[in-house]
C-alpha atoms as a PDB file:
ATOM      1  CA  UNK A   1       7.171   5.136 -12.395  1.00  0.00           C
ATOM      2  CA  UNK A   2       5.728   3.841  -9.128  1.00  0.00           C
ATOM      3  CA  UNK A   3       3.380   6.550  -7.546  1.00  0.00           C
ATOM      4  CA  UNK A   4       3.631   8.182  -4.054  1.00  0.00           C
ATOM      5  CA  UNK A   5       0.407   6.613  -2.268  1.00  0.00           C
ATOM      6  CA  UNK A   6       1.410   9.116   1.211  1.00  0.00           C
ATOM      7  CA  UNK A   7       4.544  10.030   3.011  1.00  0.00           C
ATOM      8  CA  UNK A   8       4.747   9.954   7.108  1.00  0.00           C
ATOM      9  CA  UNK A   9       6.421  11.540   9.631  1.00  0.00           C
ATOM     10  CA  UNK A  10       8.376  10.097  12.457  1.00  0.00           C
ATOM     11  CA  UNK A  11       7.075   9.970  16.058  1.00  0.00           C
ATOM     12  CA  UNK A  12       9.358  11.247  18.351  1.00  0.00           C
ATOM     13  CA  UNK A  13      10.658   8.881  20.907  1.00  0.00           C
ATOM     14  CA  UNK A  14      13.203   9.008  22.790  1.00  0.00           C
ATOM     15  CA  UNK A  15      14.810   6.226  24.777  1.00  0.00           C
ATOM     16  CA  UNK A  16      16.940   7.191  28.394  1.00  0.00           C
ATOM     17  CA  UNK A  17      19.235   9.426  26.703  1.00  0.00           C
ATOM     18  CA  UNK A  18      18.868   8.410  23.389  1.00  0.00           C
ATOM     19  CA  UNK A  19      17.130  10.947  20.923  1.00  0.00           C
ATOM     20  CA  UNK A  20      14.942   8.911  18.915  1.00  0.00           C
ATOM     21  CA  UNK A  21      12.203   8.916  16.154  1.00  0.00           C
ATOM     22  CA  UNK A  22      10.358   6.084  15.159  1.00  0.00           C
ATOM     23  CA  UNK A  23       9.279   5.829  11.579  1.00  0.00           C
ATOM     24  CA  UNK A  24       7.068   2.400  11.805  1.00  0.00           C
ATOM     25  CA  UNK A  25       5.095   1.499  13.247  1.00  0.00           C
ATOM     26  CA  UNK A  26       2.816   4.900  14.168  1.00  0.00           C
ATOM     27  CA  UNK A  27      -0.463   6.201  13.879  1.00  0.00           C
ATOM     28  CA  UNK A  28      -0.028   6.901  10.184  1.00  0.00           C
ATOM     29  CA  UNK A  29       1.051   3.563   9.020  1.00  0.00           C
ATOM     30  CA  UNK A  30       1.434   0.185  10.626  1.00  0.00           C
ATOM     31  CA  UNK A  31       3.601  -1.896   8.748  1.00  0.00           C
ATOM     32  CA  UNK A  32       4.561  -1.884   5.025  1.00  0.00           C
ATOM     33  CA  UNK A  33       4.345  -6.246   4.693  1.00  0.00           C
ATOM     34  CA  UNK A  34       7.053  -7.454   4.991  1.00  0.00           C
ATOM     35  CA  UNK A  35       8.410  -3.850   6.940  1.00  0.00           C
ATOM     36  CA  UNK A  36       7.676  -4.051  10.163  1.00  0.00           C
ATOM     37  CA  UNK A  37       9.921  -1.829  12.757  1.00  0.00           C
ATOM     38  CA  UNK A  38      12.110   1.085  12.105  1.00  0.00           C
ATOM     39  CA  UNK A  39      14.114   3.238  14.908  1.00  0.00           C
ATOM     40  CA  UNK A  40      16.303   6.495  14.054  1.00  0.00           C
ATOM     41  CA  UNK A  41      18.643   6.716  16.744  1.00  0.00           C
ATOM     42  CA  UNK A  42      20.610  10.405  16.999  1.00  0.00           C
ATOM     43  CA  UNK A  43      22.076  12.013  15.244  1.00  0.00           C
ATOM     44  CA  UNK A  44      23.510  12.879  18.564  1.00  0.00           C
ATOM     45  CA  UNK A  45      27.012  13.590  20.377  1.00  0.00           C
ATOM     46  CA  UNK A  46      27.749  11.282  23.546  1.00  0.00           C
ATOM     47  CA  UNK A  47      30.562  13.147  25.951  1.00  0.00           C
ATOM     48  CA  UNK A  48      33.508  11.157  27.626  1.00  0.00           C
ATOM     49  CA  UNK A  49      32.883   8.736  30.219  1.00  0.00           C
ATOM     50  CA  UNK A  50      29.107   8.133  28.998  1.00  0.00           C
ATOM     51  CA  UNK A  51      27.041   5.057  29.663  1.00  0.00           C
ATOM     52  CA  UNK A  52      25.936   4.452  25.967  1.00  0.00           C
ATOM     53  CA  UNK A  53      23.359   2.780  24.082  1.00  0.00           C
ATOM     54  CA  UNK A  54      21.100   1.331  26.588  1.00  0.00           C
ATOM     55  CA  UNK A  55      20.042  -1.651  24.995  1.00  0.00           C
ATOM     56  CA  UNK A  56      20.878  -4.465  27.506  1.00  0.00           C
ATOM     57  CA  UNK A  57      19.874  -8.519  27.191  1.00  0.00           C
ATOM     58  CA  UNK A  58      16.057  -8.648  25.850  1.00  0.00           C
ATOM     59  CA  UNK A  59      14.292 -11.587  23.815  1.00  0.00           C
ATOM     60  CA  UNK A  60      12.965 -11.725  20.481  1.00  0.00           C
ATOM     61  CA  UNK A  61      11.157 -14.496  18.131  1.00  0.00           C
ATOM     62  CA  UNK A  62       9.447 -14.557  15.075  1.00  0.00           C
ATOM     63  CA  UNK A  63      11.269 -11.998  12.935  1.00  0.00           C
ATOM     64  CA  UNK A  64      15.012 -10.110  11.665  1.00  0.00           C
ATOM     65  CA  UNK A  65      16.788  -7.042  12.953  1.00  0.00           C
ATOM     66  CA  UNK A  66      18.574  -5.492  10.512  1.00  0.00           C
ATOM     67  CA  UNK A  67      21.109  -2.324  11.908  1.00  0.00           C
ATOM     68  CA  UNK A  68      22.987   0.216  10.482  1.00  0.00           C
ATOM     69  CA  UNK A  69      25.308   2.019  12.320  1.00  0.00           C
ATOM     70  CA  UNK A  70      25.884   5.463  10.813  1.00  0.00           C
ATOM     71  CA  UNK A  71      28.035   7.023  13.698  1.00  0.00           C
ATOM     72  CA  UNK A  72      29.669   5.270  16.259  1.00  0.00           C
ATOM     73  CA  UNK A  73      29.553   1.578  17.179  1.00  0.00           C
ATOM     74  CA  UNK A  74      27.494  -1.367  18.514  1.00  0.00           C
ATOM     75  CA  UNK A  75      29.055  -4.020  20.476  1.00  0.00           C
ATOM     76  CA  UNK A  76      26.728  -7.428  19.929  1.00  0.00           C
ATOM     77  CA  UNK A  77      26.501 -10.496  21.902  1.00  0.00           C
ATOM     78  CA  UNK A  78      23.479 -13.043  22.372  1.00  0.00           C
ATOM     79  CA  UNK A  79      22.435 -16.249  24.162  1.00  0.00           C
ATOM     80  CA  UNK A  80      23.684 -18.135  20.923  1.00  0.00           C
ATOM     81  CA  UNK A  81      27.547 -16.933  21.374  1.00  0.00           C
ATOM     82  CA  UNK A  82      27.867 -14.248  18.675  1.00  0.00           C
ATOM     83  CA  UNK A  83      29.866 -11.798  19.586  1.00  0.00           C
ATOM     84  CA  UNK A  84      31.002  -8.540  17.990  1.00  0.00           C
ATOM     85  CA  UNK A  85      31.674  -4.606  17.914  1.00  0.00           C
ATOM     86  CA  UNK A  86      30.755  -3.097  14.677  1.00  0.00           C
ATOM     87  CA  UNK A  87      31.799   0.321  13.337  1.00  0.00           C
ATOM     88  CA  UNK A  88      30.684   3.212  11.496  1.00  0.00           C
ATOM     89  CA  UNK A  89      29.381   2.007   8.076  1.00  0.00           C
ATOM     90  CA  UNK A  90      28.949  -0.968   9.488  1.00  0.00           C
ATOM     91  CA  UNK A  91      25.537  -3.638   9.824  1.00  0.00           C
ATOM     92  CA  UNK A  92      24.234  -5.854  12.044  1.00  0.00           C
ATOM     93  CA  UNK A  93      21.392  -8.941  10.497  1.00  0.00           C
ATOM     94  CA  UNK A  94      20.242 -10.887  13.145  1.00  0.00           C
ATOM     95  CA  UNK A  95      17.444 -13.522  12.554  1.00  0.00           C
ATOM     96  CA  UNK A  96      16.198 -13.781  15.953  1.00  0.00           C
ATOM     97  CA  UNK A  97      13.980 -17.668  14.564  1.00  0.00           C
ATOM     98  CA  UNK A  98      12.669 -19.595  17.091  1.00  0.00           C
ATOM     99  CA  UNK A  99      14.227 -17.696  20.095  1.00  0.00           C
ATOM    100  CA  UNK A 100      17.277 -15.203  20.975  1.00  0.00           C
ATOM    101  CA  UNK A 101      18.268 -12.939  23.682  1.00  0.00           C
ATOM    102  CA  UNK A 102      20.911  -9.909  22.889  1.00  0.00           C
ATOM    103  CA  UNK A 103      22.059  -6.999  23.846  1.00  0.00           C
ATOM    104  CA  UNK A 104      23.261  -3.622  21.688  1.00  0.00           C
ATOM    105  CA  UNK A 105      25.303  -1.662  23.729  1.00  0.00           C
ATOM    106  CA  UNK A 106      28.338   0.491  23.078  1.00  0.00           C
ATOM    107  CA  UNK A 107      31.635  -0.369  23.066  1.00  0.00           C
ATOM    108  CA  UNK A 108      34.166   0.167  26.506  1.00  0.00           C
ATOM    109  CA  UNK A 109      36.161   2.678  23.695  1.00  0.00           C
ATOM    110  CA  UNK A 110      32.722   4.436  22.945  1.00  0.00           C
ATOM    111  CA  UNK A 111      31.654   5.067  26.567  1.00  0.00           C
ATOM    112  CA  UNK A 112      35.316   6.137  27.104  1.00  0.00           C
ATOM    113  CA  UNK A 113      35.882   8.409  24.355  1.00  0.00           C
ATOM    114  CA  UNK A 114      32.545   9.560  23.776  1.00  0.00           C
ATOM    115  CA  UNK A 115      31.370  10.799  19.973  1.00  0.00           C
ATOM    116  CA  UNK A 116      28.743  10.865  17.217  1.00  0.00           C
ATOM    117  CA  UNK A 117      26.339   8.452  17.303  1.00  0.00           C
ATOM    118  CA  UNK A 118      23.393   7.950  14.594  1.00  0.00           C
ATOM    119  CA  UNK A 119      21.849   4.060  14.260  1.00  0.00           C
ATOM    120  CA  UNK A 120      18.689   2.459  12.170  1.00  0.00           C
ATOM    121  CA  UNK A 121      17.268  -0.469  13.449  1.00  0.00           C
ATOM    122  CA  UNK A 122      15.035  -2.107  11.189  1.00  0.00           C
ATOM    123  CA  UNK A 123      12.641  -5.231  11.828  1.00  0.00           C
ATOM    124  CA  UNK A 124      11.793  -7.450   8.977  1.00  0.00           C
ATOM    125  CA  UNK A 125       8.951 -10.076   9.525  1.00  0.00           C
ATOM    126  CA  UNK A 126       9.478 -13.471   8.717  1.00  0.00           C
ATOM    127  CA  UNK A 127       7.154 -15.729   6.698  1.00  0.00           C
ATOM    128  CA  UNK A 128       5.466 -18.577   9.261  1.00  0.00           C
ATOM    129  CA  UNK A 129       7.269 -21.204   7.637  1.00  0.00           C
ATOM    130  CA  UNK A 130      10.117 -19.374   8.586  1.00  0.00           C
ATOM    131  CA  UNK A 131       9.890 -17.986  12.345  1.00  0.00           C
ATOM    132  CA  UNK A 132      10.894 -21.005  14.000  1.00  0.00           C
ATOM    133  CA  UNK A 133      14.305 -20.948  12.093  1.00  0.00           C
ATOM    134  CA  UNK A 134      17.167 -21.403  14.095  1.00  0.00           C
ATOM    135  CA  UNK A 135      18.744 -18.246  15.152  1.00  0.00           C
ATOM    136  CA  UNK A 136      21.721 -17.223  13.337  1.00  0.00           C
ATOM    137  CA  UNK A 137      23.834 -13.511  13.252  1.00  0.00           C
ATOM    138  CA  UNK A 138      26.084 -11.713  10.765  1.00  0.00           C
ATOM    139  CA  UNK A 139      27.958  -8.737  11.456  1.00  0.00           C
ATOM    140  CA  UNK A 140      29.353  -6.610   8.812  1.00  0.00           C
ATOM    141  CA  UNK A 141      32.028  -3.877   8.642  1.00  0.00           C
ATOM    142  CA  UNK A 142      31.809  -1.087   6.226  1.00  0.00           C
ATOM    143  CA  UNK A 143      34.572  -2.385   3.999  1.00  0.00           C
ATOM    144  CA  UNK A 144      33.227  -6.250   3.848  1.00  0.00           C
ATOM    145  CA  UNK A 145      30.127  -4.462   2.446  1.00  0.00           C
ATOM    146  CA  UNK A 146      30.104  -4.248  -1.478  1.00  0.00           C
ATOM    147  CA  UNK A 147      29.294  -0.769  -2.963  1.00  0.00           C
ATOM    148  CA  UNK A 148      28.834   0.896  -6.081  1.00  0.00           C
ATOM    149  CA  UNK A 149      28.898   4.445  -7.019  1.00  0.00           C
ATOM    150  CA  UNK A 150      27.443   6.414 -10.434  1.00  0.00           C
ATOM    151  CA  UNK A 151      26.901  10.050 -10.925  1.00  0.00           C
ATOM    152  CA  UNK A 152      27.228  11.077  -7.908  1.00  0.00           C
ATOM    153  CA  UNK A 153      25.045   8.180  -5.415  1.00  0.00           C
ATOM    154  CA  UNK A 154      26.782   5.566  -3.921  1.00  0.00           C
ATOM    155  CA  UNK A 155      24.499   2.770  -3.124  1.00  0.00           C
ATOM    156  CA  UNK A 156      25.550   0.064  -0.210  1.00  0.00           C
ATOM    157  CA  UNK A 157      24.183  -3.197  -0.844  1.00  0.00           C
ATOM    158  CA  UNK A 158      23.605  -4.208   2.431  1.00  0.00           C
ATOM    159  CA  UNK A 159      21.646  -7.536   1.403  1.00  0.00           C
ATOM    160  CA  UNK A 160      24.349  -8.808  -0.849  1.00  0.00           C
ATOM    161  CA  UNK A 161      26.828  -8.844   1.809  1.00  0.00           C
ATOM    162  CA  UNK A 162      24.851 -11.659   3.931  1.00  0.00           C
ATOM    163  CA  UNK A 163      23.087 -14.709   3.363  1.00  0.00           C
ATOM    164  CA  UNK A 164      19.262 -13.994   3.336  1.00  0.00           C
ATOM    165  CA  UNK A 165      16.281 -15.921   3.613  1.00  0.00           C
ATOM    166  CA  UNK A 166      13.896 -14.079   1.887  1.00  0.00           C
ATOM    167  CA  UNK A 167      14.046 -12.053  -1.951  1.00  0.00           C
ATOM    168  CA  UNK A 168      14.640  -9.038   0.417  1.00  0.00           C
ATOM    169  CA  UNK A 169      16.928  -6.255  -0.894  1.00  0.00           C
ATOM    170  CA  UNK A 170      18.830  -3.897   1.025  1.00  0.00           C
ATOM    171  CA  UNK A 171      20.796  -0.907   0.501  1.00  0.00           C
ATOM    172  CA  UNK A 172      21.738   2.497   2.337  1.00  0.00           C
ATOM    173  CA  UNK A 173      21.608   5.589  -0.703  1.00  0.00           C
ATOM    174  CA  UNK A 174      24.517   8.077   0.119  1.00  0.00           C
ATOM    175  CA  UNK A 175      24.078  11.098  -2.616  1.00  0.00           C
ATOM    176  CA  UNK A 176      25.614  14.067  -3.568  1.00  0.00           C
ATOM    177  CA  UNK A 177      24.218  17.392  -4.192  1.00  0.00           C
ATOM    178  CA  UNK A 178      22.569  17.154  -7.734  1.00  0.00           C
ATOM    179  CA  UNK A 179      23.047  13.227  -7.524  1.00  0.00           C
ATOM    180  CA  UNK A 180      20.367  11.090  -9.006  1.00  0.00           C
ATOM    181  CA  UNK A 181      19.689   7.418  -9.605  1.00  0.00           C
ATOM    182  CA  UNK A 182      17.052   5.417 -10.747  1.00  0.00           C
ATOM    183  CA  UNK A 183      15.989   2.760  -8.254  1.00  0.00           C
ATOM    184  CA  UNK A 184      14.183  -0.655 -10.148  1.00  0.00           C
ATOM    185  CA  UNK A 185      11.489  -2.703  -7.837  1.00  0.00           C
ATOM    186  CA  UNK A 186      10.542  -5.894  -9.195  1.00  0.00           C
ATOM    187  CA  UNK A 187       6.469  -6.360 -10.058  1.00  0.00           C
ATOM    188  CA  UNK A 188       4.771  -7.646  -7.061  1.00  0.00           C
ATOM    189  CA  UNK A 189       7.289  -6.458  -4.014  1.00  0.00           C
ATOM    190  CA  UNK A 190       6.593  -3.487  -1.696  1.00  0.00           C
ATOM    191  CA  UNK A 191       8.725  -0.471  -1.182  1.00  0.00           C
ATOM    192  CA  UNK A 192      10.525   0.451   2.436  1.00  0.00           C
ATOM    193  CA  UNK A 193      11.884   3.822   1.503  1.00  0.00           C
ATOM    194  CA  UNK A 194      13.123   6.417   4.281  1.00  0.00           C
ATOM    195  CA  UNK A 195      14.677   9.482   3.927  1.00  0.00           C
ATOM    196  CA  UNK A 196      17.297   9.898   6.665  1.00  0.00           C
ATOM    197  CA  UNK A 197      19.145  13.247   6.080  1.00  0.00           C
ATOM    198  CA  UNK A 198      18.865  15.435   3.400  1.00  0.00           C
ATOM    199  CA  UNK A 199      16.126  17.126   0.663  1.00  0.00           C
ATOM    200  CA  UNK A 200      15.283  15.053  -2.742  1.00  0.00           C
ATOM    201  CA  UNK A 201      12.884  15.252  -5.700  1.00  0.00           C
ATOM    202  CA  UNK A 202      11.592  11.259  -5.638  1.00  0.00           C
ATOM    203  CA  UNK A 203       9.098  11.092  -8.927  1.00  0.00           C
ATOM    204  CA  UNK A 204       9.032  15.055  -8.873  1.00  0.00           C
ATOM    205  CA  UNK A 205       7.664  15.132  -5.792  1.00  0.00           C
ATOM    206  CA  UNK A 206       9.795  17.119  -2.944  1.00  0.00           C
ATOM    207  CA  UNK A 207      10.645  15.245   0.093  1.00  0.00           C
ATOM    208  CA  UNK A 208      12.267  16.387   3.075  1.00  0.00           C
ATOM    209  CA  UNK A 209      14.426  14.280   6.008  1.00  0.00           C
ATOM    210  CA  UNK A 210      13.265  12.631   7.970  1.00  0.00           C
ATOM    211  CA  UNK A 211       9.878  11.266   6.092  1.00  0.00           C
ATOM    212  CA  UNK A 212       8.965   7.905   5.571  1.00  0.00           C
ATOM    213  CA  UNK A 213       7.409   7.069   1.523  1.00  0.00           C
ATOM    214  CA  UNK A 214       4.708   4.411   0.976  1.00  0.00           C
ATOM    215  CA  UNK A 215       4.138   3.761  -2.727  1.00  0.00           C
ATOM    216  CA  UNK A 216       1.610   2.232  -5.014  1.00  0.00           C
ATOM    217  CA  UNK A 217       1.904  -1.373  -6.024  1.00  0.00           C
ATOM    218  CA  UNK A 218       1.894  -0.334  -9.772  1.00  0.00           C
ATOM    219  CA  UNK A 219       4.867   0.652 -11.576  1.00  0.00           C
ATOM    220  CA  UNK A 220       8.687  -0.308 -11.154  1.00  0.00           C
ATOM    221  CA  UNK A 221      10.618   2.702 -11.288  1.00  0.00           C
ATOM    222  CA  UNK A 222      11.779   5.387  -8.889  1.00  0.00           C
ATOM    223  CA  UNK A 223      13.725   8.111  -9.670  1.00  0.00           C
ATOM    224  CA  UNK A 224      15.429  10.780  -7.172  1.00  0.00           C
ATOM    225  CA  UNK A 225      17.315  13.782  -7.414  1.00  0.00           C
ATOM    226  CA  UNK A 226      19.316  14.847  -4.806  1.00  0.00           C
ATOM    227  CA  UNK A 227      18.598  18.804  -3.850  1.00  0.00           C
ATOM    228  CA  UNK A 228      21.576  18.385  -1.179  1.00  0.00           C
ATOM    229  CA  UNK A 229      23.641  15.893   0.310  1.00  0.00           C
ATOM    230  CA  UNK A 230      21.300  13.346   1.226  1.00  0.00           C
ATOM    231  CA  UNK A 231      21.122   9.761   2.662  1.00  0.00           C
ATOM    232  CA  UNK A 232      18.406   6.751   2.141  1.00  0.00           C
ATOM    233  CA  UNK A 233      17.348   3.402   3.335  1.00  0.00           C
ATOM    234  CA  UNK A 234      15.998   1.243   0.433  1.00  0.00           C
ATOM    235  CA  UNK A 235      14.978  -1.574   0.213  1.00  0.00           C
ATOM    236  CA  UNK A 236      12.027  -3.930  -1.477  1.00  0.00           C
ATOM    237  CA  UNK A 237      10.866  -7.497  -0.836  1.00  0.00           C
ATOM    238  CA  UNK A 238       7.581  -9.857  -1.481  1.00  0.00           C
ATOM    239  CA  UNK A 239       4.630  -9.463   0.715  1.00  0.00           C
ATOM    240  CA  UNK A 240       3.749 -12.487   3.006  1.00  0.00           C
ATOM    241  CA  UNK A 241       0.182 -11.621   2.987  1.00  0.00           C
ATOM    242  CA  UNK A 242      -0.489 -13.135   6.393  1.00  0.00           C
ATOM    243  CA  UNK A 243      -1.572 -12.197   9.520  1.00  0.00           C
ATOM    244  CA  UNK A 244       0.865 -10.006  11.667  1.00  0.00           C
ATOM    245  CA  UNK A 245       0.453 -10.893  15.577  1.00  0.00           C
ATOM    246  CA  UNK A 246       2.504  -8.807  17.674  1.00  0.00           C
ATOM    247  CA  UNK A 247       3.749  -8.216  21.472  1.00  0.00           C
ATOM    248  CA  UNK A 248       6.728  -6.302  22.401  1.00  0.00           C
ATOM    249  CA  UNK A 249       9.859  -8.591  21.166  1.00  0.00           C
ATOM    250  CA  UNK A 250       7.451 -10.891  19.698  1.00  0.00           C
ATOM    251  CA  UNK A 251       6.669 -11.240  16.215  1.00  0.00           C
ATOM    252  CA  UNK A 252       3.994 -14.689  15.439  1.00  0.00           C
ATOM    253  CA  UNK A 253       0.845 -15.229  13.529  1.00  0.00           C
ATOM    254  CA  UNK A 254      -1.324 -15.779  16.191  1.00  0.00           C
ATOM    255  CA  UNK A 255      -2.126 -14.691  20.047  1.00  0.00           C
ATOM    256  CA  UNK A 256      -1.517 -18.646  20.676  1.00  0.00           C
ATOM    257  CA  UNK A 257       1.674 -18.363  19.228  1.00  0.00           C
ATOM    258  CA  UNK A 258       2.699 -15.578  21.250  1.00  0.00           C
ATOM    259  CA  UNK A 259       1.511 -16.949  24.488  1.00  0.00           C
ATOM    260  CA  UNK A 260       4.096 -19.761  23.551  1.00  0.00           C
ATOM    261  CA  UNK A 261       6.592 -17.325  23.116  1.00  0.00           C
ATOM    262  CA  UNK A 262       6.632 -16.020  26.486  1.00  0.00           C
ATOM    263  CA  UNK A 263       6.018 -18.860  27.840  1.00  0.00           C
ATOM    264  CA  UNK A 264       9.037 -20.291  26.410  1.00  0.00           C
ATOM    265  CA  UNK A 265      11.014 -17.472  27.209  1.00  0.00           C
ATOM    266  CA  UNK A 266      10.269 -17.379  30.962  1.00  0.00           C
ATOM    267  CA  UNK A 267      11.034 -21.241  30.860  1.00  0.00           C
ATOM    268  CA  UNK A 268      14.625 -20.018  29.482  1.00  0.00           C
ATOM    269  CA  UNK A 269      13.774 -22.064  26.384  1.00  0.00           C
ATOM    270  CA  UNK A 270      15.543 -19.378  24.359  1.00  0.00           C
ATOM    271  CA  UNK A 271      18.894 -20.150  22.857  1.00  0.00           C
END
């Protein structure tokens, strides 16, 4: 079995309205290569006639966004004409390349009606051959997502459901009470494992929502038992092992590069 190396706490952080913790990066633990980014939005309840998510246009290069939506819904569009509302269950992967402005907002029936709302976003660097890709987006609902469940876990394999770039794997862990699975990493990838809801025996150790786990490199096993309903994002990939530059939407490999990026975003070079 892989060994617990530490587990972190969230930072608290919210954002206008929206009740959020941020996992990575903190002052525990930067980045888990190639990990970069995660936000817990909510769990929260939005009234009628609410002004929603308050993510309007903003740039990004160098890297993917990767979202879950849990509760609720996030209505897409970017400078590259994607377009979309996606529901509960549902995922947003957006390789932001060379260049991309978006915007995550909720949906006119959302701000209407009001609701639950609980999202993760989750960055995922991009090798330097890599982050001057062209930008490209792929919305998912819940039921164009293939799943598989087994004594008492149903996993969500996110990453099978798009085209990736990278070895990356995906999934979101929905167990049961007294649910438990054994989770296989191949030799040589890193672990992104957070514990959104719920309380779980992971290798015999007790771990507690919301906590983030960093693991040793050794081993290729992890096994968790569920001590209540509990939910997880998984997922493992090969380390770049290169240098991580980074300024607000920017993701690069040097300060030249991101002096390039802002340059060519205030030229409106972005798609």
């Amino acid at each position: 079995m892989k060994a617990i190396k530490k587990t972190y706490p969230p930072v608290r952080e919210d954002i206008a309205d929206l009740r959020t913790v941020r996992a990575l990066p903190t002052q525990y633990i930067q980045h888990i290569d190639p990990f970069l980014f995660l936000n817990h939005h909510g769990h929260q309840i939005y009234s009628p006639h609410n002004r929603g998510l308050p993510f309007g246009p903003h740039p990004h290069r160098g890297f993917e966004t990767v979202t879950f939506i849990l509760k609720g819904d996030i209505a897409h569009r970017d400078s590259a004409g994607h377009e979309s509302i996606i529901k509960e269950g549902g995922i947003q992967w957006m390789t932001a390349g060379k260049g991309l402005v978006h915007e995550e907002v909720s949906s006119e029936e959302f701000k209407k009606q009001g609701g639950e709302l609980e999202i993760l976003q989750l960055w995922i660097n991009l090798p330097a051959h890599l982050k001057m890709t062209e930008p490209r987006y792929m919305g998912r609902q819940q039921d164009e997502i293939p799943s598989e469940v087994v004594d008492g876990v149903k996993k969500n394999l996110v990453s099978e459901a798009v085209t990736t770039l990278t070895d990356i794997t995906l999934q979101t862990i929905e167990m049961l009470t007294e649910g438990q699975t054994t989770l296989r990493i191949p030799a040589g990838q890193n672990v992104f494992f957070y514990v959104v809801k719920g309380n779980l025996l992971v290798n015999g150790t007790e771990i507690s929502a919301p906590r983030l786990v960093e693991f040793e490199d050794e081993g290729e096993e992890i096994r968790v038992l569920a001590q209540s309903s509990a939910y997880i994002l998984f997922g493992h990939a090969t380390p770049f092992n290169e240098p991580i530059v980074s300024y607000g939407p920017f993701v690069m490999n040097t300060r030249e590069e991101i002096l390039a990026a802002i340059q060519d975003y205030e030229a409106g070079k972005f798609s």
